[in-house]
C-alpha atoms as a PDB file:
ATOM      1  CA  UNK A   1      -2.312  20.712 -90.775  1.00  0.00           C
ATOM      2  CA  UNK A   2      -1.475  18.336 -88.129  1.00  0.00           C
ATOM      3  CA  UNK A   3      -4.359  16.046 -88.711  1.00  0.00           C
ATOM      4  CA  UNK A   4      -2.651  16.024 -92.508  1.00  0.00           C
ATOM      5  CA  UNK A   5       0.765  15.376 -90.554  1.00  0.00           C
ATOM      6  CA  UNK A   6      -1.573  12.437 -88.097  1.00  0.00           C
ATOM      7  CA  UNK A   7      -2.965  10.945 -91.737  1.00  0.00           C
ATOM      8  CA  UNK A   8       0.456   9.819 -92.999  1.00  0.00           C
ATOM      9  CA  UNK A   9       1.966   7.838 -89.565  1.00  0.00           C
ATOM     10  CA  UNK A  10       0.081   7.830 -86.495  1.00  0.00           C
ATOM     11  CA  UNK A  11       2.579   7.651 -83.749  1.00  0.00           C
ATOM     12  CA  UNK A  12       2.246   4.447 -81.300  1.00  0.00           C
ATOM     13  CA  UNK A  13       2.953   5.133 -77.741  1.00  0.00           C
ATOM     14  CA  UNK A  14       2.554   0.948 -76.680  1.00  0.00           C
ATOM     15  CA  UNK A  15       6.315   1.096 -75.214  1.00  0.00           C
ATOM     16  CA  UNK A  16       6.971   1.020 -71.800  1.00  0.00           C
ATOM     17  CA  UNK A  17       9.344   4.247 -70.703  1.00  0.00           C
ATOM     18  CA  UNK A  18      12.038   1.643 -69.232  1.00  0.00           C
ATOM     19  CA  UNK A  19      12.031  -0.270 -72.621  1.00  0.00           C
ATOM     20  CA  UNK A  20      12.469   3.733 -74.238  1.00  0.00           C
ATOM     21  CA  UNK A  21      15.391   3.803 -71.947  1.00  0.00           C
ATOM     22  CA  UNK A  22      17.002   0.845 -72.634  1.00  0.00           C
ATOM     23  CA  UNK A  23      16.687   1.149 -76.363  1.00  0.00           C
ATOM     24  CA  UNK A  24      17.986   4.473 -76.832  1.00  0.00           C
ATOM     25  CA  UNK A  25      21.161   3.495 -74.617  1.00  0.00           C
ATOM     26  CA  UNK A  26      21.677   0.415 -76.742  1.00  0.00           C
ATOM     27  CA  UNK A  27      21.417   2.965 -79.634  1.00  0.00           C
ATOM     28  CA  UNK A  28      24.272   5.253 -78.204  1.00  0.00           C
ATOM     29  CA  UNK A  29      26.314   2.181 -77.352  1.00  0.00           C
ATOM     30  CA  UNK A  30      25.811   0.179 -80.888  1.00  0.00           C
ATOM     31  CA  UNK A  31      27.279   4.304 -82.182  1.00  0.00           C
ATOM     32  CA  UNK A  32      30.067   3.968 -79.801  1.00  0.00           C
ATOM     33  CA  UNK A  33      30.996   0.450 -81.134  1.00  0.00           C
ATOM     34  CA  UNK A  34      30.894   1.445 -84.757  1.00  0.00           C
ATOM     35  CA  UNK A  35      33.064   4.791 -84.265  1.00  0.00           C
ATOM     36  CA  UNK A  36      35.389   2.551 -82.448  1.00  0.00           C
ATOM     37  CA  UNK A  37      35.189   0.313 -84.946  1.00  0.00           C
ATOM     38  CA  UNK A  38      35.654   2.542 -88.090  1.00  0.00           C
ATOM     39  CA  UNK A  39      38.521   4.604 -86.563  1.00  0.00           C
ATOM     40  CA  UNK A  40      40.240   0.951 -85.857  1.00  0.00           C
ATOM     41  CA  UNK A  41      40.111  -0.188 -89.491  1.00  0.00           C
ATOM     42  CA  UNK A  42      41.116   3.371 -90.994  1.00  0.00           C
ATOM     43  CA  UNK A  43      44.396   2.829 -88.779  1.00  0.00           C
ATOM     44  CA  UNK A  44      45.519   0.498 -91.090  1.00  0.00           C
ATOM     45  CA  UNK A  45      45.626  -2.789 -89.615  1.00  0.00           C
ATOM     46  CA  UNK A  46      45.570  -6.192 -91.028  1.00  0.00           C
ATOM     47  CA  UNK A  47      41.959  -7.538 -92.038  1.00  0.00           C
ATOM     48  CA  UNK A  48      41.024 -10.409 -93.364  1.00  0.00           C
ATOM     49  CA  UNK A  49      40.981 -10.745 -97.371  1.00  0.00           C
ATOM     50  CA  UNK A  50      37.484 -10.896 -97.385  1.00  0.00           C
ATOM     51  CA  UNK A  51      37.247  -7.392 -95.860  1.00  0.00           C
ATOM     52  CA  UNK A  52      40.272  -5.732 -97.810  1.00  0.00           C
ATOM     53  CA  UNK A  53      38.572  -7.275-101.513  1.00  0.00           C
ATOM     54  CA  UNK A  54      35.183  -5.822 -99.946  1.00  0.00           C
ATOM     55  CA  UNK A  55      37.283  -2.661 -99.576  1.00  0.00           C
ATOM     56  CA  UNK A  56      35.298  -2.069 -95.806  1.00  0.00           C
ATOM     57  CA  UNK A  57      37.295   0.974 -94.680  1.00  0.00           C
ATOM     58  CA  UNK A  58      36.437   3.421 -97.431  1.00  0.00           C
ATOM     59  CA  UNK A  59      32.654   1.822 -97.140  1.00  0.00           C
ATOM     60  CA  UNK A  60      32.459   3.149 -93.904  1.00  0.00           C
ATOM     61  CA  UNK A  61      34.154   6.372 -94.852  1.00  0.00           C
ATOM     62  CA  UNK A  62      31.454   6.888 -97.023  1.00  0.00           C
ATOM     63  CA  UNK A  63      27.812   8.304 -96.531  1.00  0.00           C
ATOM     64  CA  UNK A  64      25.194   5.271 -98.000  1.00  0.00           C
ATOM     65  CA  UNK A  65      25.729   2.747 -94.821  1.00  0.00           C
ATOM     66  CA  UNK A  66      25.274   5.973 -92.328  1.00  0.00           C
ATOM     67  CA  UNK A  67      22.010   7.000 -94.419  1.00  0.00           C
ATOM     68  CA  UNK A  68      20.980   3.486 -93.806  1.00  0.00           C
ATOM     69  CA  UNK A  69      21.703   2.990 -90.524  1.00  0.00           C
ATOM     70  CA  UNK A  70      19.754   6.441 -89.613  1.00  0.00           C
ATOM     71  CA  UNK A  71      16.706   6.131 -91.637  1.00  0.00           C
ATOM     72  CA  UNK A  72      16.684   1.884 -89.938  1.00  0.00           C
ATOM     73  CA  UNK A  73      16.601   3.744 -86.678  1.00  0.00           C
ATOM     74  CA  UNK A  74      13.828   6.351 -87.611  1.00  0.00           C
ATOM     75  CA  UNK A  75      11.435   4.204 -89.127  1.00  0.00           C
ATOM     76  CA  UNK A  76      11.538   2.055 -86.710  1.00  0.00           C
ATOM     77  CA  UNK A  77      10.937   4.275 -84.184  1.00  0.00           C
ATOM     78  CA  UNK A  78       7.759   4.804 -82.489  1.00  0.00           C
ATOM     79  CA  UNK A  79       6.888   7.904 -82.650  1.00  0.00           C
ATOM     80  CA  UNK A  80       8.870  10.988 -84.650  1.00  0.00           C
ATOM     81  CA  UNK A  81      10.339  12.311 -81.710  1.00  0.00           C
ATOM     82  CA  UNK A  82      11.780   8.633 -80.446  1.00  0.00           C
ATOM     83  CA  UNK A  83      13.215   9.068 -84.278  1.00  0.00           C
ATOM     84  CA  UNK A  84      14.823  12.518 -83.582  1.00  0.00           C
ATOM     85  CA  UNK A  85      16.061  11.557 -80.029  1.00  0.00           C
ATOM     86  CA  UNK A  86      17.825   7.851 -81.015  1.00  0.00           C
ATOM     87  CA  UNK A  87      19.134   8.830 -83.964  1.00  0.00           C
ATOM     88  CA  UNK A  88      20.784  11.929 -82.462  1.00  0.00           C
ATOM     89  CA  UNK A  89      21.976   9.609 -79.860  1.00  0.00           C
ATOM     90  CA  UNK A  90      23.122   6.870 -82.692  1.00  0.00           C
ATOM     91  CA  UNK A  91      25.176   9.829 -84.804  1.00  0.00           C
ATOM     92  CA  UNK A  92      26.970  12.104 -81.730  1.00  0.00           C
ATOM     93  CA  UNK A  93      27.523   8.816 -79.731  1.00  0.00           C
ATOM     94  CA  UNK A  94      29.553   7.190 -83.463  1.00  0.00           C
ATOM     95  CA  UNK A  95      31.363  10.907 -83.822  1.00  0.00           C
ATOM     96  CA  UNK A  96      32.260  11.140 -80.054  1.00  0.00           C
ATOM     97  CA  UNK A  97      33.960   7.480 -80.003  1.00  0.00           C
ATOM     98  CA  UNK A  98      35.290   7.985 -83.321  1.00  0.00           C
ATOM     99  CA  UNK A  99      37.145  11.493 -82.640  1.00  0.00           C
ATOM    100  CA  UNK A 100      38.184  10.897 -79.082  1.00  0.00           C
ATOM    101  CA  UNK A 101      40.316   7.344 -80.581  1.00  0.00           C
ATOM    102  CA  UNK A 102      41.803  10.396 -83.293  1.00  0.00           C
ATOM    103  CA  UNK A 103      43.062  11.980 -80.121  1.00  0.00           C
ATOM    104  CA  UNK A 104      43.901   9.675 -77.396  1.00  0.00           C
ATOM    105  CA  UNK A 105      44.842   7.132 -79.060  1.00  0.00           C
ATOM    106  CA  UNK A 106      45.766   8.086 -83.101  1.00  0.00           C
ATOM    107  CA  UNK A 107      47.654  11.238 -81.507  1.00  0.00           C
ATOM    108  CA  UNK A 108      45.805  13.502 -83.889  1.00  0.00           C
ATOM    109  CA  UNK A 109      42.495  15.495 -84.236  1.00  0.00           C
ATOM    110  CA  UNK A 110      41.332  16.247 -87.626  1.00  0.00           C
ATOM    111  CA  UNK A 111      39.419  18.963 -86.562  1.00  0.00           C
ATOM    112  CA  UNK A 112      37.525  20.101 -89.957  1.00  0.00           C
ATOM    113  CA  UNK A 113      36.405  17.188 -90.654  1.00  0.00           C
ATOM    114  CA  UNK A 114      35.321  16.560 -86.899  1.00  0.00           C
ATOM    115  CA  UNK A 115      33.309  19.825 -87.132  1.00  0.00           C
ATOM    116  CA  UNK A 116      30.914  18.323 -90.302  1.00  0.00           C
ATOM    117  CA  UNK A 117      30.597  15.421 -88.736  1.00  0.00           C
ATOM    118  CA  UNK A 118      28.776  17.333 -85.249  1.00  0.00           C
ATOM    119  CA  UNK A 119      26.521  19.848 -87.743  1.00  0.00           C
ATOM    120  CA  UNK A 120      25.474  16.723 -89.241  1.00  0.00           C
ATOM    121  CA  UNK A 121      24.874  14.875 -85.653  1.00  0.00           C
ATOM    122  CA  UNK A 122      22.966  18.208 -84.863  1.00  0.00           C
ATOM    123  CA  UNK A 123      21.233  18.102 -87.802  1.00  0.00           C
ATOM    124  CA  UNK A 124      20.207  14.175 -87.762  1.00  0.00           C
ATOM    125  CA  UNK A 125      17.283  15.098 -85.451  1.00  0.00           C
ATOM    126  CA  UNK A 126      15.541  17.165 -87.880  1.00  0.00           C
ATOM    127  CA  UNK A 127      16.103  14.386 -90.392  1.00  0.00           C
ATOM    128  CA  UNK A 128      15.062  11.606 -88.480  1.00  0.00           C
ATOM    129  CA  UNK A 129      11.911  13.392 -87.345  1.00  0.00           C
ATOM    130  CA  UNK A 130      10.499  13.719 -90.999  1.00  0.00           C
ATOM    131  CA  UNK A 131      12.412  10.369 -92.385  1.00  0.00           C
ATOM    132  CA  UNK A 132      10.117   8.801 -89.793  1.00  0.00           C
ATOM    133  CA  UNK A 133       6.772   9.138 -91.607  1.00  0.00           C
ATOM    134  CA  UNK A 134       8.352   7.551 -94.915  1.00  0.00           C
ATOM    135  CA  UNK A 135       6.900   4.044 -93.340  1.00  0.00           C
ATOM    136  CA  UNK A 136       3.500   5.826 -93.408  1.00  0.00           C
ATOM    137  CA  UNK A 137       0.995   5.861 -95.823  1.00  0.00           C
ATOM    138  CA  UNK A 138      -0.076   8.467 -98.789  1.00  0.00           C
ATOM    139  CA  UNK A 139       2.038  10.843-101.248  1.00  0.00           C
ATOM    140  CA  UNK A 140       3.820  12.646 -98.587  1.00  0.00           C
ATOM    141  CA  UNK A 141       5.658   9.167 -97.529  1.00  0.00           C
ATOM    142  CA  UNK A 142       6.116   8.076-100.787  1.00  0.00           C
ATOM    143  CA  UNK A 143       8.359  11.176-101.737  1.00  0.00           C
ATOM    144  CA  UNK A 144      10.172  10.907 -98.454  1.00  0.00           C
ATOM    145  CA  UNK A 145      11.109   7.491 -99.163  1.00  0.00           C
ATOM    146  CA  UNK A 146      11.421   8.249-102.911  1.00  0.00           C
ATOM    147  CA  UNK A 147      14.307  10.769-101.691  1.00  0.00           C
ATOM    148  CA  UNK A 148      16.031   8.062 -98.874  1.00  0.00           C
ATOM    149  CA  UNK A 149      16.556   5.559-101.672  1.00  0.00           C
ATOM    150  CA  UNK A 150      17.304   8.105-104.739  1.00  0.00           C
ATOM    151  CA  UNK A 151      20.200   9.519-102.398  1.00  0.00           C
ATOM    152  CA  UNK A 152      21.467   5.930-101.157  1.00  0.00           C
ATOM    153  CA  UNK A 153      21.268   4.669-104.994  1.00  0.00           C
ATOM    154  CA  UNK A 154      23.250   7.537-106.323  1.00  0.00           C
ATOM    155  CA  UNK A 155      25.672   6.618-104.319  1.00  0.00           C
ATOM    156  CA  UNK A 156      25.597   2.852-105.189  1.00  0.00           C
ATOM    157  CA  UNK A 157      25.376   3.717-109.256  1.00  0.00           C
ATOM    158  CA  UNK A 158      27.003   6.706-111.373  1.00  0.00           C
ATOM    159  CA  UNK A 159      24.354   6.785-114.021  1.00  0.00           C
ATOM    160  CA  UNK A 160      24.757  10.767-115.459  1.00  0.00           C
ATOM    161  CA  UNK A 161      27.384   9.280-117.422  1.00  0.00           C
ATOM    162  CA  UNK A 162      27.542   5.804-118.059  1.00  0.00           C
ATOM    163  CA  UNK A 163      26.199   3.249-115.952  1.00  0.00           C
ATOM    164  CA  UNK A 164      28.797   2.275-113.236  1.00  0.00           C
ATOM    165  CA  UNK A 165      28.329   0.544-110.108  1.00  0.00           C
ATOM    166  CA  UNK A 166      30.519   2.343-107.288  1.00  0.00           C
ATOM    167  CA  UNK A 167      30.833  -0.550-104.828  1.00  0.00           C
ATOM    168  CA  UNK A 168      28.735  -3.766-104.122  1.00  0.00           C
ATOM    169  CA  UNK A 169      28.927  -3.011-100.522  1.00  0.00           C
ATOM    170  CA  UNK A 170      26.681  -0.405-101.596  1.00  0.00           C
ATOM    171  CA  UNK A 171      24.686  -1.949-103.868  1.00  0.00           C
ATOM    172  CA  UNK A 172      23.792  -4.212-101.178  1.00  0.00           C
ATOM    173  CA  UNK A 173      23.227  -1.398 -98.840  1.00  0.00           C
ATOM    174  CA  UNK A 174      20.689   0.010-101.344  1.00  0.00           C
ATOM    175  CA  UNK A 175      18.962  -3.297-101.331  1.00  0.00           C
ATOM    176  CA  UNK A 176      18.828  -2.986 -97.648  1.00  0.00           C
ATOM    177  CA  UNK A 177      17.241   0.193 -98.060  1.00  0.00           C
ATOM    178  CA  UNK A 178      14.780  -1.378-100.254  1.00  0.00           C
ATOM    179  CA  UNK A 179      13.698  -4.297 -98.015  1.00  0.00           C
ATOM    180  CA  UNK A 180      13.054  -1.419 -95.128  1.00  0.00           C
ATOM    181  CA  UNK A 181      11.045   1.364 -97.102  1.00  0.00           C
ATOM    182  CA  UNK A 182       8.880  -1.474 -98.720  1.00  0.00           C
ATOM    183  CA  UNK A 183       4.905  -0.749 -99.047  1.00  0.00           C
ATOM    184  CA  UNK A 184       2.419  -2.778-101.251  1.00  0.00           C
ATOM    185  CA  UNK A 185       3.305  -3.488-105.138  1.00  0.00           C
ATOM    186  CA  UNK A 186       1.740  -0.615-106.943  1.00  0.00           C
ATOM    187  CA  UNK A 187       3.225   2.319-104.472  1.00  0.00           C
ATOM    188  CA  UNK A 188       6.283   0.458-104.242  1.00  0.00           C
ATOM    189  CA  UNK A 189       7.096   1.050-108.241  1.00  0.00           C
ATOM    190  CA  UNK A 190       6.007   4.816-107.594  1.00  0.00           C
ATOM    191  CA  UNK A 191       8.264   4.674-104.917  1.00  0.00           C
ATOM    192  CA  UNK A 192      11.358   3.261-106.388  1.00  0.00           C
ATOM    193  CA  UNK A 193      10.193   5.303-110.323  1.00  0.00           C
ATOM    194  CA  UNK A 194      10.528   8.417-108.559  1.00  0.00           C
ATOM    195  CA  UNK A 195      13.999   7.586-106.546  1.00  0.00           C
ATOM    196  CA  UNK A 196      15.794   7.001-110.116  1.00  0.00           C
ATOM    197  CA  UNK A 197      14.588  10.846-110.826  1.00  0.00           C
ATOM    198  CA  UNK A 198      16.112  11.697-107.379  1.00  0.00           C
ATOM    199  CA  UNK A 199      19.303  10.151-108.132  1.00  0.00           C
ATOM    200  CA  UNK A 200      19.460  11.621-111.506  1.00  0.00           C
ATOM    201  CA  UNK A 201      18.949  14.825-110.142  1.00  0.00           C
ATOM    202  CA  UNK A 202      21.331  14.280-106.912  1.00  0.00           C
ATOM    203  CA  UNK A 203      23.972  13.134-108.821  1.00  0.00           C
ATOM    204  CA  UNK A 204      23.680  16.293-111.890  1.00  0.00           C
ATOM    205  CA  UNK A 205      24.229  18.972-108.893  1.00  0.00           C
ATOM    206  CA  UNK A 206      26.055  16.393-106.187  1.00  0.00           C
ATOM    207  CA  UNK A 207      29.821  15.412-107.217  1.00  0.00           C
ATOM    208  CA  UNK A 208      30.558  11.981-106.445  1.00  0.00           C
ATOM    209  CA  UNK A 209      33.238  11.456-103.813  1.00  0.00           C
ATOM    210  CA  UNK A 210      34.460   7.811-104.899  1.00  0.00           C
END
């Protein structure tokens, strides 16, 4: 079983531990930034036109750039457990800056939806650590990376009824997700076949949250 697990991604241990260190605390502090940066927009201050017709602050209220930014930072990783450890750090570090401006700042706490937001920091390890081998080779990372971009393009296109795009920031983000999971020509189009059957499926048991 773990030589199965070995076949799909071999880990590479070829970084140093200092450059570990550093990278994971640029990790947390990029989070930081971003939950800064999101709970600043949602306050309603004045942004340039290019960001209100872009409609930025319910894009980052939304799940596709988050799936992205996660699944960036496990792939990239070098080894599954690197994956588990920065993404954590990525996801608690974004909820922790985010909820603490709520309080100190904002003056309030909206504490249910601060609770989902730390299951699913809690949970990002276990994500991370099998989103990982979707750069890898074989079936195995095909479906995982079948899944990543099936989720991210359901929530880029309604297609269950209709054919609507949801928001081009999306769209775009989708793209993005394309140009990371790539893989040669002919497991590519497996790859991307089998994410429009994910998103069918996602979206017939998933409502959409526009």
């Amino acid at each position: 079983m773990i030589q199965r697990i070995k076949d799909i991604r071999e880990p590479k241990e070829n970084t140093s531990t200092k450059a570990k260190i550093l990278i994971s605390i640029g990790i947390a502090l990029s989070g930081l930034l971003l939950g800064v940066f999101q709970k600043y927009i949602d306050g309603g201050v004045e942004m340039p036109q290019i960001f209100q017709s872009l409609d930025i602050v319910n894009y980052f209220g939304r799940s596709a750039v988050w799936m992205l930014l996660g699944t960036i930072i496990s792939v990239y990783a070098c080894t599954p457990i690197r994956a588990s450890v920065n993404t954590f750090l990525f996801f608690i570090s974004m909820v922790s800056a985010y909820y603490l401006y709520c309080n100190f700042v904002s003056g309030f706490l909206p504490t249910s939806y601060m609770m989902i937001w730390i299951v699913l920091s809690f949970v990002s390890p276990l994500i991370a650590y099998i989103c990982w081998y979707a750069k890898g080779k074989g079936i195995a990372a095909i479906a995982i990376s079948a899944v990543i971009l099936g989720v991210i393009f359901s929530q880029a296109f309604l297609i269950t009824q209709g054919f609507y795009v949801t928001h081009i920031l999306e769209v775009l983000t989708w793209i993005g997700a394309l140009i990371v999971l790539r893989r040669k020509p002919k497991e590519f189009a497996i790859e991307v076949g089998s994410s429009l059957i994910v998103a069918i499926i996602y979206q017939l048991f998933v409502p959409y949250w526009g």
